[in-house]
Protein backbone atom coordinates (compact mmCIF):
# COMPACT_ATOMS: atom_id res chain seq x y z
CA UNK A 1 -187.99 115.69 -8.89
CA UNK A 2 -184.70 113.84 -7.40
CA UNK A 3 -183.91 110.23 -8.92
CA UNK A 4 -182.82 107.47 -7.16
CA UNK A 5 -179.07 108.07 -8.49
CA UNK A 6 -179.12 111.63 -7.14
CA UNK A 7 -180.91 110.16 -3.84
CA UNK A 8 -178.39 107.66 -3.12
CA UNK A 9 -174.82 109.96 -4.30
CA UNK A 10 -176.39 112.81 -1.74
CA UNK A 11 -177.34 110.37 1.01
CA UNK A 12 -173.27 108.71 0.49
CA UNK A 13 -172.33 112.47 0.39
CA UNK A 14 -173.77 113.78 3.23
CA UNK A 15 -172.45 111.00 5.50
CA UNK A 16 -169.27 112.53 6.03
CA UNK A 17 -164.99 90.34 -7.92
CA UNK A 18 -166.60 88.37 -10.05
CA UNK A 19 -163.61 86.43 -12.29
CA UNK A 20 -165.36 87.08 -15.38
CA UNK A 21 -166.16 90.52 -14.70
CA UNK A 22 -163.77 92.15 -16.40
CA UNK A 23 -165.27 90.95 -19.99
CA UNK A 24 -168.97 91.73 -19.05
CA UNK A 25 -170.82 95.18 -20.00
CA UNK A 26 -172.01 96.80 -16.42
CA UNK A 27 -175.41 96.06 -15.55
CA UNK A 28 -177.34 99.31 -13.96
CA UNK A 29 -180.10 98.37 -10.97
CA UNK A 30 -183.38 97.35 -11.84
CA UNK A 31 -184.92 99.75 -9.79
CA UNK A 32 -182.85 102.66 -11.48
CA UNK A 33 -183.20 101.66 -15.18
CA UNK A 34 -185.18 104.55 -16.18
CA UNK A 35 -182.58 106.87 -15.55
CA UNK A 36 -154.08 108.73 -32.46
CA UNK A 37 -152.36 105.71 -31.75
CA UNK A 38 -149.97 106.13 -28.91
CA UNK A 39 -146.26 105.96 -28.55
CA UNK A 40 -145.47 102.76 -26.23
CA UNK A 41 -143.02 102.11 -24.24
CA UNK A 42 -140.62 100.19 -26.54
CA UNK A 43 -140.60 103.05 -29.08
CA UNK A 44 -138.79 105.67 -26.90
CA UNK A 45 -135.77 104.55 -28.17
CA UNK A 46 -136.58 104.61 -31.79
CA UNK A 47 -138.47 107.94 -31.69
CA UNK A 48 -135.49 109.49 -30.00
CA UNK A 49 -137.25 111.01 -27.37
CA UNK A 50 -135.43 111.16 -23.83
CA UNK A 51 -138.11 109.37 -21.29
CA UNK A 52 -137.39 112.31 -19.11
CA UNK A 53 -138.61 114.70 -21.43
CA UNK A 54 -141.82 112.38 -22.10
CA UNK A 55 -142.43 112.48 -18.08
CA UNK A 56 -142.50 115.97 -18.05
CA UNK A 57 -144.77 116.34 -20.83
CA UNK A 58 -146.86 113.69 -19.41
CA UNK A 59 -147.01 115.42 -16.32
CA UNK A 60 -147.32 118.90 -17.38
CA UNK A 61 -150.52 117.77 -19.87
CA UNK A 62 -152.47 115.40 -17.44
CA UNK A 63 -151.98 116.81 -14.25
CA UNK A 64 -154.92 118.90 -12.63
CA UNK A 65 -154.32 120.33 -9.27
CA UNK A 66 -156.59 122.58 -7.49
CA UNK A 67 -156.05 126.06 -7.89
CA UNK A 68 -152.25 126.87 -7.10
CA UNK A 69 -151.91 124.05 -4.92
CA UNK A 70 -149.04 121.18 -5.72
CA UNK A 71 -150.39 117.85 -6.91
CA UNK A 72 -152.26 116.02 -4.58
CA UNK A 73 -151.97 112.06 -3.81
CA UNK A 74 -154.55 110.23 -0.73
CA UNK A 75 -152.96 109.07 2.11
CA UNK A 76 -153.39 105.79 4.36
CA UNK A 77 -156.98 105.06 3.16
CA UNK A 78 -159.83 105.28 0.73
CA UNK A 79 -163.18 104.23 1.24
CA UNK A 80 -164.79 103.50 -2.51
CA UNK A 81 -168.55 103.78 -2.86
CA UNK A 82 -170.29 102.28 -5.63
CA UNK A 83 -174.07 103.85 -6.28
CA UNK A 84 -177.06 102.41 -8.41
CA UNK A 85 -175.25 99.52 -10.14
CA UNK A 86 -175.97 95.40 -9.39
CA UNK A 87 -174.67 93.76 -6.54
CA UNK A 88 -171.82 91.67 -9.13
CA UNK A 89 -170.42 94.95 -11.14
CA UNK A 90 -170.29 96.88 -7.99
CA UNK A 91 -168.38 94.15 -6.05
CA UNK A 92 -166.39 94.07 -9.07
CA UNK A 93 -165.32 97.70 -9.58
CA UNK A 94 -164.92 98.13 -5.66
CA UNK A 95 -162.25 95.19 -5.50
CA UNK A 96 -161.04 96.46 -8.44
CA UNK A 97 -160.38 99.75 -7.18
CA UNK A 98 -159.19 98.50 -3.84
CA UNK A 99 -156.22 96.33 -5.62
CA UNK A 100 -154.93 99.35 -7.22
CA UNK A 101 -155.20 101.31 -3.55
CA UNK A 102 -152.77 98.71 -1.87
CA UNK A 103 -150.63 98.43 -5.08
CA UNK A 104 -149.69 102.19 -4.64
CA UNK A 105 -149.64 101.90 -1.06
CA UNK A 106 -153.04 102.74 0.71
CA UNK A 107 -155.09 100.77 2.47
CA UNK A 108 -158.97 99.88 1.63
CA UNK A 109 -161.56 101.27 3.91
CA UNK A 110 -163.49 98.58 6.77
CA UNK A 111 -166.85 97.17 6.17
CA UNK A 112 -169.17 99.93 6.73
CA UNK A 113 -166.83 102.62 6.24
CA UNK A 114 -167.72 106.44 5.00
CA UNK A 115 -167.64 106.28 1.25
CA UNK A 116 -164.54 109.56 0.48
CA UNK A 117 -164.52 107.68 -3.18
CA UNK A 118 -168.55 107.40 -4.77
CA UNK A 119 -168.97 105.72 -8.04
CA UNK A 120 -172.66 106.46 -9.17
CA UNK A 121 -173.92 105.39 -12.80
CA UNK A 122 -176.67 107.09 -14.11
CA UNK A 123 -178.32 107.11 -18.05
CA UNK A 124 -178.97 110.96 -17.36
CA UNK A 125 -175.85 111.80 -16.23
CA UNK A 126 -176.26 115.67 -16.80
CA UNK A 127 -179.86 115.41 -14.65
CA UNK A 128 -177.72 114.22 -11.89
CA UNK A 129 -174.73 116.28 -12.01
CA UNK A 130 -176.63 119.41 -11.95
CA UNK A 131 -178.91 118.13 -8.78
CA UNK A 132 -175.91 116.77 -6.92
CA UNK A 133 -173.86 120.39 -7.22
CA UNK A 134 -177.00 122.53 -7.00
CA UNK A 135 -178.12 120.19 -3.53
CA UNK A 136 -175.15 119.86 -1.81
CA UNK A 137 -172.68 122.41 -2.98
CA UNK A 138 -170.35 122.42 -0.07
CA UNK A 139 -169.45 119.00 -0.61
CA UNK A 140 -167.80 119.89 -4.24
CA UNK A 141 -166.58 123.48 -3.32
CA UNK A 142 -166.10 123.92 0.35
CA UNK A 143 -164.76 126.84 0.13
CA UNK A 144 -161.46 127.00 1.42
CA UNK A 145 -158.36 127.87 -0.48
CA UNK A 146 -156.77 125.67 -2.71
CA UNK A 147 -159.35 122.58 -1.90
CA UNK A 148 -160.86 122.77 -5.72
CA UNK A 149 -160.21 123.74 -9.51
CA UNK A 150 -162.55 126.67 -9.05
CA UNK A 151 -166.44 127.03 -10.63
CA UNK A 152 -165.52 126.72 -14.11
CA UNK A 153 -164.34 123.69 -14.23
CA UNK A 154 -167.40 122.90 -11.64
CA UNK A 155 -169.74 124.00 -14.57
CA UNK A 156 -167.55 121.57 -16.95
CA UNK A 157 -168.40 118.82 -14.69
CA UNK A 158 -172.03 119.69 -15.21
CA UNK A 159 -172.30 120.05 -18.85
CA UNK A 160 -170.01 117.66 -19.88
CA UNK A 161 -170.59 114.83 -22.40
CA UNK A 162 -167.33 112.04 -22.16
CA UNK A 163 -168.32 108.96 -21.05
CA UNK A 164 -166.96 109.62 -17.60
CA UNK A 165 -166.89 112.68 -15.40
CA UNK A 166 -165.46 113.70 -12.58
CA UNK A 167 -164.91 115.93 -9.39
CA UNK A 168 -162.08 116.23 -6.41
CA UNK A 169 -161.87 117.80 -3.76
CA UNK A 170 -158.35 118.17 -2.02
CA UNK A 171 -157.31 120.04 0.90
CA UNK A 172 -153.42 121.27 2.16
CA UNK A 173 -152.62 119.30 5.41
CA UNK A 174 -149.66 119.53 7.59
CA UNK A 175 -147.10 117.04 6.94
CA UNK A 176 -145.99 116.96 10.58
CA UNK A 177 -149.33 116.90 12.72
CA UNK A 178 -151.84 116.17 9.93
CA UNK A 179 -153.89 119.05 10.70
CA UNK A 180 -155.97 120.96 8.17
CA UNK A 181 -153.75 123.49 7.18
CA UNK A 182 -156.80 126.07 5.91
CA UNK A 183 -159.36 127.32 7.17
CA UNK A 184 -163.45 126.16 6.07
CA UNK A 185 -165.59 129.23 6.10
CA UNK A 186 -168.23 128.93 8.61
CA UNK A 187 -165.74 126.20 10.69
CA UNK A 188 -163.64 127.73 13.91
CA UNK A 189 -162.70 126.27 17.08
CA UNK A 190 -163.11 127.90 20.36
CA UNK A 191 -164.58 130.53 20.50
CA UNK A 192 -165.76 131.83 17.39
CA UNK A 193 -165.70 135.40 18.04
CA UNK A 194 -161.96 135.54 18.30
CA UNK A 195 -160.01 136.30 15.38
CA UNK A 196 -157.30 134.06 16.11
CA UNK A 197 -159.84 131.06 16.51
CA UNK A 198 -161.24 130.69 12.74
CA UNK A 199 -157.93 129.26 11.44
CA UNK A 200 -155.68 126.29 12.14
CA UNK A 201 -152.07 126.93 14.03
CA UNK A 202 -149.18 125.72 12.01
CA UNK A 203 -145.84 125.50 13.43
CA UNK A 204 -143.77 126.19 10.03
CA UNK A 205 -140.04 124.83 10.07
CA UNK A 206 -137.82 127.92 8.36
CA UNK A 207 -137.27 126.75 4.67
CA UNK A 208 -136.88 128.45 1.40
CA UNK A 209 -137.06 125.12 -0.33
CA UNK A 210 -138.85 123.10 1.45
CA UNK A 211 -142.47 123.10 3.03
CA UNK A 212 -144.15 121.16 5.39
CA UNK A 213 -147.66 121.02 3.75
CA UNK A 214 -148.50 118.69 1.53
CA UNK A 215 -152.05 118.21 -0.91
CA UNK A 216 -153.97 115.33 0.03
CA UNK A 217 -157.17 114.36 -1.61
CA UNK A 218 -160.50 113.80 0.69
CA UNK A 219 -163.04 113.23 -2.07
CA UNK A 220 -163.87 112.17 -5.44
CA UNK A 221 -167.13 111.68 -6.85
CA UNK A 222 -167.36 110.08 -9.76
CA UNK A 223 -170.22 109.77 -12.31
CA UNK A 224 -170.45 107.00 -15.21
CA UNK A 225 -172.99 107.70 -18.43
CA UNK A 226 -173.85 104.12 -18.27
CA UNK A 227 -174.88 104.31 -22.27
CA UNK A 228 -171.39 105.15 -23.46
CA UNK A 229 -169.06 103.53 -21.08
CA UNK A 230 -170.70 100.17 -22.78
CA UNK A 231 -168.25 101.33 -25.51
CA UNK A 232 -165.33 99.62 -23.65
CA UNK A 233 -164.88 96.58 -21.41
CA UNK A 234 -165.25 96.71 -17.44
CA UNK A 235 -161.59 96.39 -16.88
CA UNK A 236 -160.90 99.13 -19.19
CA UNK A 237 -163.49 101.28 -17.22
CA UNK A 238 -162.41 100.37 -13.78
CA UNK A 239 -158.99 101.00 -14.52
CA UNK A 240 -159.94 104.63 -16.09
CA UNK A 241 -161.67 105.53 -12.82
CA UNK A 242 -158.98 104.07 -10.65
CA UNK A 243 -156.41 106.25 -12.65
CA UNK A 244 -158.46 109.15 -12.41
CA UNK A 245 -159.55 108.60 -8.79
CA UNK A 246 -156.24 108.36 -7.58
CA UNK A 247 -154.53 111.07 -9.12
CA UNK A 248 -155.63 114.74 -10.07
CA UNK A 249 -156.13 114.41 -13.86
CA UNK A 250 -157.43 117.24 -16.14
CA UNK A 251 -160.64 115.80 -17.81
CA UNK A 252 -159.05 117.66 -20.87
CA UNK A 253 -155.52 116.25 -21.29
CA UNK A 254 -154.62 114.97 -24.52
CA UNK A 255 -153.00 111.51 -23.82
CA UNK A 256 -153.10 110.48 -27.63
CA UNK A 257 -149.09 110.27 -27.47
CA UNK A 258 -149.24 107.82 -24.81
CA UNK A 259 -149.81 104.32 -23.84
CA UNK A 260 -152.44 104.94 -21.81
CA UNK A 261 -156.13 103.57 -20.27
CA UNK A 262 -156.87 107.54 -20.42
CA UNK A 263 -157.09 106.99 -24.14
CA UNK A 264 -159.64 103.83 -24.36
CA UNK A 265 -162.65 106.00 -24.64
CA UNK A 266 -160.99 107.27 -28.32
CA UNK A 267 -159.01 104.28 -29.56
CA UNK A 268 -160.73 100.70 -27.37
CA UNK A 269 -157.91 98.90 -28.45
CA UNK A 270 -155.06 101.16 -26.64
CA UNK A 271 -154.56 99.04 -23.62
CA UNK A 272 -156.67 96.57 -21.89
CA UNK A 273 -156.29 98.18 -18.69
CA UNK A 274 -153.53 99.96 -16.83
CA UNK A 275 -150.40 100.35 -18.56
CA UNK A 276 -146.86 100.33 -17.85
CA UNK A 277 -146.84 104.09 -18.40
CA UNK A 278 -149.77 104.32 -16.22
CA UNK A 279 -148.48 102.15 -13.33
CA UNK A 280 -145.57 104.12 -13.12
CA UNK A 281 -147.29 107.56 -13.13
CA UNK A 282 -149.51 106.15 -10.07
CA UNK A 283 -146.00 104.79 -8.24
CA UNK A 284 -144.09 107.63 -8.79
CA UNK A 285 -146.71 110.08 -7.14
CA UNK A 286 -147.12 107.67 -4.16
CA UNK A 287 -143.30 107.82 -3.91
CA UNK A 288 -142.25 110.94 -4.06
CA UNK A 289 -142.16 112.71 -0.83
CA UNK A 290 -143.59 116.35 -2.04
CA UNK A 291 -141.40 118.34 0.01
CA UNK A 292 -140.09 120.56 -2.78
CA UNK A 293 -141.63 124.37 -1.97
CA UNK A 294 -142.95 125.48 -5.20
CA UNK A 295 -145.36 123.92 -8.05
CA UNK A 296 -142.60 123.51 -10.45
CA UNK A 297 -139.54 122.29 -8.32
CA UNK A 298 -142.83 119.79 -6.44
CA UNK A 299 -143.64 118.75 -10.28
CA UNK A 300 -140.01 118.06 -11.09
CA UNK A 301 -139.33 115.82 -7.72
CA UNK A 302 -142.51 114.10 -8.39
CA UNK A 303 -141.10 113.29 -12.72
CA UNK A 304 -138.14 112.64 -11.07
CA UNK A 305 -139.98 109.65 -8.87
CA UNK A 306 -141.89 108.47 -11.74
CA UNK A 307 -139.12 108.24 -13.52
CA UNK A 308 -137.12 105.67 -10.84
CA UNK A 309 -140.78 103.46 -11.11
CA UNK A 310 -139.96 103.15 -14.88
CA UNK A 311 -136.74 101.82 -14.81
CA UNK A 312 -138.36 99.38 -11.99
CA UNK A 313 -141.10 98.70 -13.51
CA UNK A 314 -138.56 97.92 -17.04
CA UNK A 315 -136.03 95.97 -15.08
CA UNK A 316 -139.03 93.35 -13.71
CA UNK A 317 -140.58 93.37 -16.82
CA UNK A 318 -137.75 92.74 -18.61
């Protein structure tokens, strides 16, 4: 039998600020009831580690793209979603979410818009991971290349026990156009019986280090085990999921070394919300332009960009 949680996340799915907020436990709908202390900043110095070589640690260790893909960033505008929570946390994690968007650049989605970002809490989160994949399966593996880490990590997502899971789905576009740049099985245009018809035309400019398509994400679903994330406070959850919504990170990095909200679930006290070390991360993917052909010459221009928000990010600070 389907609960209200998995009800609502397939209905959002299948449709292609309160000030004190931030210091209250979430509250989950009434009618849904029943279901290593890190290296900061200001110690790079004294450690004697070069901040490049932290960046591309960093980097290397948290970021999760799909398959063999480059690292993926949105673009323009996200639509955020919140499912089975009161009307005050959800307004709260939705504006929340929003003011990180337009920090890095995007823009938040018009009243009424198609949800591409869903936020559902649940107190059987495994119940409603398994219905959500196992009911709508297209919607976390579409099947085209390079659109999703693949069905083991899928099964991860299902099983797993941290306080917060999640799932994206990201698909290669063309830089110049903004056309799909793959093809979705059981999608053509035209007609279908010719060959020619089942996959997008891309007009490639001749490069051997450079390339025209670009990762974007299209959709993250995110699911909240409303029982453990009580552990921290709702800024330090909201800025979690805006971390993890807007960039592609592995569910198993280990971020102990850093000052990071990726490690509040382990240590509560390791930062209040986003950090400096997070900001930057966020900026410098929404920076960098991602025209370097190859994952490890894309990773390096991307460091590279982080790298220029930390020594803006210092400077203002400072």
């Amino acid at each position: 039998m389907l609960t209200l949680a998995a009800l609502a996340v397939m209905a959002t799915l299948s449709i292609e600020g309160d000030a004190n907020a931030s210091n209250r436990p979430l509250q989950v709908a009434p009618q849904a009831a029943h279901m290593g202390e890190p290296v900061r900043l200001e110690d790079i110095e004294v450690t004697g580690r070069p901040l490049t070589t932290l960046i591309d640690t960093f980097v290397a260790e948290v970021a999760a793209p799909a398959g063999r893909r480059n690292l993926a960033r949105w673009d323009r505008e996200v639509c955020v979603g919140v499912v089975n929570l009161q009307d005050a946390p959800a307004r709260y994690i939705t504006n929340r979410v929003y003011a990180v968007a337009e920090d890095i650049g995007l823009r938040r989605g018009a009243p009424g818009c198609q949800p591409n970002v869903v936020i559902v809490a649940s107190a059987e989160p495994d119940d409603l991971a398994r219905t959500v994949t196992a009911e709508l399966p297209r919607a976390f593996r579409p099947g085209g290349p390079g659109m999703d880490r693949g069905g083991a990590a899928l099964e991860r997502f299902r099983r797993s026990d941290d306080a917060v899971r999640w799932w994206t789905v990201s698909m290669p576009i063309d830089s110049m156009t903004g056309q799909r740049a793959v093809r979705i099985p059981g999608e053509c245009s035209g007609n279908c019986s010719v060959t020619g018809q089942f996959a997008p035309n891309i007009y490639m400019l001749a490069s051997r280090v450079t390339t025209q398509i670009v990762d974007e994400i299209v959709k993250t679903v995110v699911i909240l085990d409303i029982d453990k994330v009580a552990s921290v406070t709702s800024q330090q959850l909201v800025d979690y999921v805006s971390m993890i919504v807007f960039a592609q990170v592995d569910p198993e990095a280990d971020t102990s070394a850093y000052a990071s909200v990726l490690n509040v679930f382990e240590a509560p006290d390791a930062a209040a919300g986003l950090t400096q070390w997070d900001r930057a991360y966020l900026e410098g993917l929404y920076q960098a332009q991602r025209t370097q052909r190859g994952p490890g010459a894309a990773r390096d221009e991307i460091a590279a960009s982080i790298h220029r928000a930390h020594t803006r990010l210092s400077s203002i600070e400072e």
